[in-house]
Protein backbone atom coordinates (compact mmCIF):
# COMPACT_ATOMS: atom_id res chain seq x y z
CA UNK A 1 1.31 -14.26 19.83
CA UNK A 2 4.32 -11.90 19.63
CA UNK A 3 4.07 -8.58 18.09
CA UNK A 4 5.92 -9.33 14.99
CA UNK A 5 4.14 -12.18 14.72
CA UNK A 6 0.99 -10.36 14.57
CA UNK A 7 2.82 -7.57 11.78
CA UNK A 8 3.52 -10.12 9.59
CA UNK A 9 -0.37 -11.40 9.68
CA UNK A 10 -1.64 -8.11 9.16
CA UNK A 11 0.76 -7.47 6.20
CA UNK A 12 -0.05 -10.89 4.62
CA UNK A 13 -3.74 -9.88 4.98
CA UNK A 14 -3.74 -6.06 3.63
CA UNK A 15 -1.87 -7.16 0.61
CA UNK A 16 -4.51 -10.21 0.04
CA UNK A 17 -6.44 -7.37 -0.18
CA UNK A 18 -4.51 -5.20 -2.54
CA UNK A 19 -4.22 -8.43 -4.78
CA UNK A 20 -8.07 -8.69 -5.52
CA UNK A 21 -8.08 -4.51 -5.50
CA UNK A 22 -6.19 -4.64 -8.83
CA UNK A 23 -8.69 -6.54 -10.39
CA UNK A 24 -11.75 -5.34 -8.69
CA UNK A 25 -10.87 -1.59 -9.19
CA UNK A 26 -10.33 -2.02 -12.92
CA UNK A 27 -13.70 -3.22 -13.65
CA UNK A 28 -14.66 -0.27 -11.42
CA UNK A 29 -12.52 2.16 -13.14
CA UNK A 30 -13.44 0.83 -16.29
CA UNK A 31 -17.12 0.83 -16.05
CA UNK A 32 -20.04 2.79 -14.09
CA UNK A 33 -17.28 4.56 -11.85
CA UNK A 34 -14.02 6.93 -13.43
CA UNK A 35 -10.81 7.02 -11.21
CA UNK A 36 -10.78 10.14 -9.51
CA UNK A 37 -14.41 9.75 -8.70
CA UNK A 38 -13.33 6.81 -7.18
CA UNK A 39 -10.71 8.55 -5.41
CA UNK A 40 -13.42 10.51 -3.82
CA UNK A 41 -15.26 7.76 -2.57
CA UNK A 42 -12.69 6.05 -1.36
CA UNK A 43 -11.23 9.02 0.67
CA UNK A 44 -15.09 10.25 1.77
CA UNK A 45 -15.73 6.30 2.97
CA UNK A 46 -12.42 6.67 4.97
CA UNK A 47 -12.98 9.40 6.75
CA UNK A 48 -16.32 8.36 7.80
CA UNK A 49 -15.33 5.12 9.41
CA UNK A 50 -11.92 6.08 10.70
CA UNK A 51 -13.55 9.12 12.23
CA UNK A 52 -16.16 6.68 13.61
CA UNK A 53 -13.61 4.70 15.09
CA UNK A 54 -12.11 7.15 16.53
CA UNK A 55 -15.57 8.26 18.07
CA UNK A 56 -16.59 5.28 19.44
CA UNK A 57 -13.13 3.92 20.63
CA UNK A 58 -10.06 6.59 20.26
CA UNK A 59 -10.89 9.91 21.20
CA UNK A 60 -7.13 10.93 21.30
CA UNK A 61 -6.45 14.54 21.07
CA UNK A 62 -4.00 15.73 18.39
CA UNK A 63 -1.04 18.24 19.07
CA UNK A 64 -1.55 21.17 16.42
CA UNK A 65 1.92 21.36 15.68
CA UNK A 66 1.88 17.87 13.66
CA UNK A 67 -1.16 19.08 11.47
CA UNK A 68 1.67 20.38 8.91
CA UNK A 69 2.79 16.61 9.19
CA UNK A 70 -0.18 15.11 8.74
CA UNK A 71 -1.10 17.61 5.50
CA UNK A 72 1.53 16.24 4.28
CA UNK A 73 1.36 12.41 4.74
CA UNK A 74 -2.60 13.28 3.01
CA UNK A 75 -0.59 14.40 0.43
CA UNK A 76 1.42 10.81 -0.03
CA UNK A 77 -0.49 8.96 1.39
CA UNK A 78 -3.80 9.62 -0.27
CA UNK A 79 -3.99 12.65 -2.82
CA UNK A 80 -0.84 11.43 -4.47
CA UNK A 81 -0.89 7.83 -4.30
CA UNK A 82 -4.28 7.36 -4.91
CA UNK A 83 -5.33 9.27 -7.89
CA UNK A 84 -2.02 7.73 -9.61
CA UNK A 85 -3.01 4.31 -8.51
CA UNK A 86 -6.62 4.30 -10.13
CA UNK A 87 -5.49 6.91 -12.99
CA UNK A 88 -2.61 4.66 -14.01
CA UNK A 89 -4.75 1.04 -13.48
CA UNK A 90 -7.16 2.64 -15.71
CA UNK A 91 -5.14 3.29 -19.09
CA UNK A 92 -2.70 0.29 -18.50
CA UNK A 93 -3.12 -3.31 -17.10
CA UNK A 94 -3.23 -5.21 -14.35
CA UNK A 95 -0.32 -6.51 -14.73
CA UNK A 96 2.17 -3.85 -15.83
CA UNK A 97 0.62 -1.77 -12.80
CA UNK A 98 1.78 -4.91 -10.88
CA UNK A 99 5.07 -4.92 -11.96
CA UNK A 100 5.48 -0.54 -11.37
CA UNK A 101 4.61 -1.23 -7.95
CA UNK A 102 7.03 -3.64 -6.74
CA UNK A 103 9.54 -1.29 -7.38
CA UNK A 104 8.47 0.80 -4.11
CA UNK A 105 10.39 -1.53 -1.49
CA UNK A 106 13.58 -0.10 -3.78
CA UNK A 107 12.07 3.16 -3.35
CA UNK A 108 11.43 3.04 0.51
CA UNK A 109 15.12 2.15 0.93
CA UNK A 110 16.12 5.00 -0.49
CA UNK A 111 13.82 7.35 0.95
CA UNK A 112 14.62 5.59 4.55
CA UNK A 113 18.04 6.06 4.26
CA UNK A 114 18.10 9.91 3.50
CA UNK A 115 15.32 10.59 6.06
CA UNK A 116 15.63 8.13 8.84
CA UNK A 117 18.82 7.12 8.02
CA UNK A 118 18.02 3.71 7.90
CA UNK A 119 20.70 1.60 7.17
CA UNK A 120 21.06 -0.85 3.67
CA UNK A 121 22.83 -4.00 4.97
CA UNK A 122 24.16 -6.37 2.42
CA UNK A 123 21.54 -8.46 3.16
CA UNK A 124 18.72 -6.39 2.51
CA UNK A 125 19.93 -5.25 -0.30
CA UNK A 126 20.23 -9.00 -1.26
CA UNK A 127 17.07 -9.35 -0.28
CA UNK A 128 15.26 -6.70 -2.75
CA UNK A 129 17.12 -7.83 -5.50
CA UNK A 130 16.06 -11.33 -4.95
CA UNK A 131 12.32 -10.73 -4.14
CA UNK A 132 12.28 -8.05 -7.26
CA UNK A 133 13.65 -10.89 -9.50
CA UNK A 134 11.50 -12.86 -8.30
CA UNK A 135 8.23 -10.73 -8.61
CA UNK A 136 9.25 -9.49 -12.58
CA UNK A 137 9.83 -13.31 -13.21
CA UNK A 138 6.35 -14.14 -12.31
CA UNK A 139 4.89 -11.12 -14.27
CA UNK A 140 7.50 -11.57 -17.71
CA UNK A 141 6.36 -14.82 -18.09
CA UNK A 142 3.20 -13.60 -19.46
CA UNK A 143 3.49 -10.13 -20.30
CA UNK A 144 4.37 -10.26 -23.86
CA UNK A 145 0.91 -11.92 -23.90
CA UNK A 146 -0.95 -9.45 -22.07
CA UNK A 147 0.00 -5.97 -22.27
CA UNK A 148 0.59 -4.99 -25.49
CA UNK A 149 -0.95 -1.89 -26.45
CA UNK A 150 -0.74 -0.69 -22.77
CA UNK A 151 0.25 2.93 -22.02
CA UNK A 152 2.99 4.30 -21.16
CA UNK A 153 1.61 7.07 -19.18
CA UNK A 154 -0.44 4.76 -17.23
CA UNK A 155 2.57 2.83 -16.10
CA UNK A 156 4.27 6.44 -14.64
CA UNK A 157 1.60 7.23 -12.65
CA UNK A 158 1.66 3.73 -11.30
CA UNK A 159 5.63 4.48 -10.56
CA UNK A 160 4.62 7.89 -8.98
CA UNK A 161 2.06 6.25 -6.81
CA UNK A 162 5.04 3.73 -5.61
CA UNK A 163 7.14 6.59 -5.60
CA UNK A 164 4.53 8.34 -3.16
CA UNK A 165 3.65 5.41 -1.19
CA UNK A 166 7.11 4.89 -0.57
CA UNK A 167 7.23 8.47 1.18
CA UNK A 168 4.21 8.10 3.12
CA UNK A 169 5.19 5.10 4.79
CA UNK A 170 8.81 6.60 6.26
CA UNK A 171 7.12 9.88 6.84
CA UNK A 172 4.64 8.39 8.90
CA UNK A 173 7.13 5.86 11.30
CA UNK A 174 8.01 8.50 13.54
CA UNK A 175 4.31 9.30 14.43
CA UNK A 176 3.55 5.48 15.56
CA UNK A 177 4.90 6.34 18.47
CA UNK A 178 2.93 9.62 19.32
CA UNK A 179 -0.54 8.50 18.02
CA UNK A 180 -2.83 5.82 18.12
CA UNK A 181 -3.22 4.54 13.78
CA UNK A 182 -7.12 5.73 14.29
CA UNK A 183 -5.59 9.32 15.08
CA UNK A 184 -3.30 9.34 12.14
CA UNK A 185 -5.69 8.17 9.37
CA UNK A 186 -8.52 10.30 10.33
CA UNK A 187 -6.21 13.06 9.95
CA UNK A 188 -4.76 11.69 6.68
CA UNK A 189 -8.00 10.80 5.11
CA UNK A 190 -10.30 14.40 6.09
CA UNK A 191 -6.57 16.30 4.55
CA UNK A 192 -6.71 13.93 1.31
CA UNK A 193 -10.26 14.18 1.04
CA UNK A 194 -9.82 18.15 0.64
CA UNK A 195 -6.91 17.73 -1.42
CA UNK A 196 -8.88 15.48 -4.38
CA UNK A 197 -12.34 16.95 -4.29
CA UNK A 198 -11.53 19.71 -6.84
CA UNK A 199 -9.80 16.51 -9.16
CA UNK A 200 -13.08 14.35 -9.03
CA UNK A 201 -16.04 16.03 -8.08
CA UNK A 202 -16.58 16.47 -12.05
CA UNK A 203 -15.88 12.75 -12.76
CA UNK A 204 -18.38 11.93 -9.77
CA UNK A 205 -21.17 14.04 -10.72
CA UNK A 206 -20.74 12.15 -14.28
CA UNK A 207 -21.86 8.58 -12.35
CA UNK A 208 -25.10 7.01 -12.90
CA UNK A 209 -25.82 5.61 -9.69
CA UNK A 210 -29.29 4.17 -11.58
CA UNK A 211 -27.50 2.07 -13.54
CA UNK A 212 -25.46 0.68 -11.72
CA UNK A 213 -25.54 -3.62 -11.26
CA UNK A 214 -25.06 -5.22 -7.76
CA UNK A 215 -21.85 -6.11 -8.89
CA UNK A 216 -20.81 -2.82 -9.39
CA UNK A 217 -21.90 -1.78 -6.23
CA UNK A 218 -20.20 -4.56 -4.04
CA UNK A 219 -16.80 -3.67 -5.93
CA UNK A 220 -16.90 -0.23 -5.05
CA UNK A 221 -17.83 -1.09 -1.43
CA UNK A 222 -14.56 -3.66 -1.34
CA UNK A 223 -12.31 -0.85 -2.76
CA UNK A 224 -14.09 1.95 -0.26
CA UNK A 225 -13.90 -0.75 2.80
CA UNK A 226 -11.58 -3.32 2.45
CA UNK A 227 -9.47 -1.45 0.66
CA UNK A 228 -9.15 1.30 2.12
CA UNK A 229 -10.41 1.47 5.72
CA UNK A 230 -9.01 -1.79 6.65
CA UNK A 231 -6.15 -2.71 4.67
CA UNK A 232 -4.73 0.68 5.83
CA UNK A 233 -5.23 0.14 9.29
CA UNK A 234 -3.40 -3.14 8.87
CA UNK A 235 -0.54 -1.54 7.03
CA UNK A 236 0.09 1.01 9.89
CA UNK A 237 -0.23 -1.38 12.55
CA UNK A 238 2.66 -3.63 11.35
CA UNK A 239 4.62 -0.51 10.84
CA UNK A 240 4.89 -0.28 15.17
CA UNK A 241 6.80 -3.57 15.00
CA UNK A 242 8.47 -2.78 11.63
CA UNK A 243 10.70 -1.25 9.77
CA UNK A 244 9.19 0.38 6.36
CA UNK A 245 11.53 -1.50 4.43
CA UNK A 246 9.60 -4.68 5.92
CA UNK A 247 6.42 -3.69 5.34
CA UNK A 248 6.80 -2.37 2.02
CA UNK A 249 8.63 -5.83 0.85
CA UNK A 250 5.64 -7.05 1.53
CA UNK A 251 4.11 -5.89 -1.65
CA UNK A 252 6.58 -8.95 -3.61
CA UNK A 253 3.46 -11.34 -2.25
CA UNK A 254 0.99 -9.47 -4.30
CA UNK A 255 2.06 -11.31 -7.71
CA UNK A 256 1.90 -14.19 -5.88
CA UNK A 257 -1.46 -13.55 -3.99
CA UNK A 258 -3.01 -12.16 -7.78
CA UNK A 259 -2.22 -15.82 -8.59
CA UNK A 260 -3.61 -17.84 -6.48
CA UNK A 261 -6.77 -15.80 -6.66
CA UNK A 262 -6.86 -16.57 -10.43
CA UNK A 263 -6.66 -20.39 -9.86
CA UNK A 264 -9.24 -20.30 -7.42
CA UNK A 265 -11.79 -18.35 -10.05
CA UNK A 266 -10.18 -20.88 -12.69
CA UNK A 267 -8.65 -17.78 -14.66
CA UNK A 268 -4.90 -19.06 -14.55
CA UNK A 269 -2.70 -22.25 -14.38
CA UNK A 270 -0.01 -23.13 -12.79
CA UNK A 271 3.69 -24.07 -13.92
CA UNK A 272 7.25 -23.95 -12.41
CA UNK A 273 7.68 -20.30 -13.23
CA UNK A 274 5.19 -19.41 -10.78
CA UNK A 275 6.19 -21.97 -8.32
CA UNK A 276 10.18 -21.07 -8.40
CA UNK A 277 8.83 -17.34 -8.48
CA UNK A 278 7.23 -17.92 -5.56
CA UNK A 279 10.19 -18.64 -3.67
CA UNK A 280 12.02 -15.95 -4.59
CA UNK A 281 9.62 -13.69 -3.10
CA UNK A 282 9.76 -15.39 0.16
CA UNK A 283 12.86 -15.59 -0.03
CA UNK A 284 13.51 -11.80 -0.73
CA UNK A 285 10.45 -10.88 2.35
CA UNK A 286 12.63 -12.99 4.53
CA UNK A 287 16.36 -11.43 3.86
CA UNK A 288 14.50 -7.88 3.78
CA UNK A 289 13.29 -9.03 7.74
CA UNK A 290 16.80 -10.38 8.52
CA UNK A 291 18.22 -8.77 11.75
CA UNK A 292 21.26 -9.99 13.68
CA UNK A 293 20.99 -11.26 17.10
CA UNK A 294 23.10 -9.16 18.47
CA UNK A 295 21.48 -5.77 16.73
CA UNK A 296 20.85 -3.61 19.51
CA UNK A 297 16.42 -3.12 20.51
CA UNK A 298 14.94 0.12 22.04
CA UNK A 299 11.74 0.09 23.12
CA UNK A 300 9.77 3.33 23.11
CA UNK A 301 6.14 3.56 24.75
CA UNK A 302 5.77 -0.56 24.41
CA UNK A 303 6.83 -0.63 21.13
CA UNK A 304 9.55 -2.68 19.78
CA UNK A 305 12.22 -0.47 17.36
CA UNK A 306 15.43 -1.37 15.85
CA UNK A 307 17.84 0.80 16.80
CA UNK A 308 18.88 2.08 12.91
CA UNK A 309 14.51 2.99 12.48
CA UNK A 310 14.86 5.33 15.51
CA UNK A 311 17.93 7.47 14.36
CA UNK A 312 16.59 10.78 13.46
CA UNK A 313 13.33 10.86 14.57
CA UNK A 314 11.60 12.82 16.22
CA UNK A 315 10.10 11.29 19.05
């Protein structure tokens, strides 16, 4: 199986993943656990089992140079985008927190293109119109229904945990080809732990661990594992084959995922707004993956790159 190949499948699988989360951390969120709590959990989990992996099958040493780099992606990448993420789910809906975050492949472009320089083609752009379209159809055709009342405040820190997600993920490109993904989130995960610890160690002492169903329990486990340990690893290891445009696209098949999950509990229906939706956001993943034939290919330690995601890095 070829290396893209292989990105795609992990992408398609993390955001399966991220589809169930929004539901799944809500009822977290909104019951025996608060969000930054969470956050804690989710970051202490993390660096447990990446540091284990590391451990057991890594054991790559880390120039001390990047440590300012990898501060920083904690920052984005977990601080940041987390305690938005589960603070904004929490005082707005499913749904609207949906349709914040599928503004981030938007977001990613621009980042890309003032730090790496990546290049908007016509097509791309094309491409993120199309899939965006595609993803707000699938949400509006509802939403009137369904989030009234929401807040406003919770939707902004949904858009400031795209916004920071967006950063992380062209921040970190230019290390996928110093580090094995282990390295990186062990890194990422001990800096983010430090960073949210003085946010949620009130909120966690406030748990009641007593009281807590097995229900509860096996949701916090999917958001602490699934979640977070693997989902992530998947995320970074599609970004060695592409572009973060590409992967971050990727989050279009979330509305689409969230759906099918409904029909399969027997929470939803479906009609031809979800179906003509749906093809949209393929359609929109697959213009955002475009790349000519002729579009020149370096390869750098093994790893496949286009040419316009290795301008100004720092290799």
């Amino acid at each position: 199986m070829k290396s893209s190949v292989r990105a795609h499948l992990s992408l398609f699988v993390a955001n399966l993943i991220y589809a169930a989360s929004f539901t799944i951390a809500k009822k977290v969120t909104g019951g025996p656990v608060h969000p930054f709590a969470l956050v804690i959990l989710r970051a202490s989990g993390a660096v447990i089992l990446f540091w284990l992996t590391d451990f057991l099958l890594v054991k790559e040493k880390t120039d001390r140079k990047d440590i300012p780099r990898f501060i920083m992606l904690a920052f984005f990448g977990v601080a940041l985008n987390q305690m938005m993420f589960l603070k904004g789910l929490d005082l707005t809906s499913p749904i609207n927190a949906s349709i914040m975050m599928i503004t981030s492949p938007i977001l990613v472009l621009i980042i890309a293109a003032i730090v790496i320089r990546e290049r908007i083609t016509f097509i791309k752009s094309a491409g993120i119109i199309l899939g965006f379209g595609g993803a707000v159809m699938l949400m509006m055709g509802k939403t009137h229904q369904t989030v009234r009342g929401d807040s406003m405040t919770g939707d902004l820190c949904v858009f400031i945990n795209a916004l920071s997600w967006g950063a992380y993920l062209v921040l970190v490109k230019p290390l996928m080809f110093k580090y094995n993904t282990v390295t990186i989130l062990r890194w990422v995960f001990l800096f983010g732990l430090i960073m949210v610890i003085p946010f949620g160690l009130g909120q966690l002492k406030e748990v009641q661990w007593s009281g807590m169903k097995q229900s509860d329990v096996f949701n916090v486990l999917f958001v602490i594992i699934a979640t977070t340990y693997v989902a992530y690893l998947l995320n970074i290891y599609a970004l060695k084959a592409l572009s973060p445009s590409v992967v971050s696209a990727y989050i279009y098949l979330q509305p689409l995922l969230t759906t099918i999950i409904a029909l399969w509990m027997g929470s939803d229906h479906l009609d031809l707004l979800k179906v003509v939706s749906a093809a949209m956001i393929f359609g929109g993943v697959f213009m955002v993956s475009h790349r000519k034939r002729d579009q020149p290919v370096l390869k750098d330690n093994g790893i496949l790159i286009n040419r316009e995601d290795s301008e100004g890095q720092a290799l």
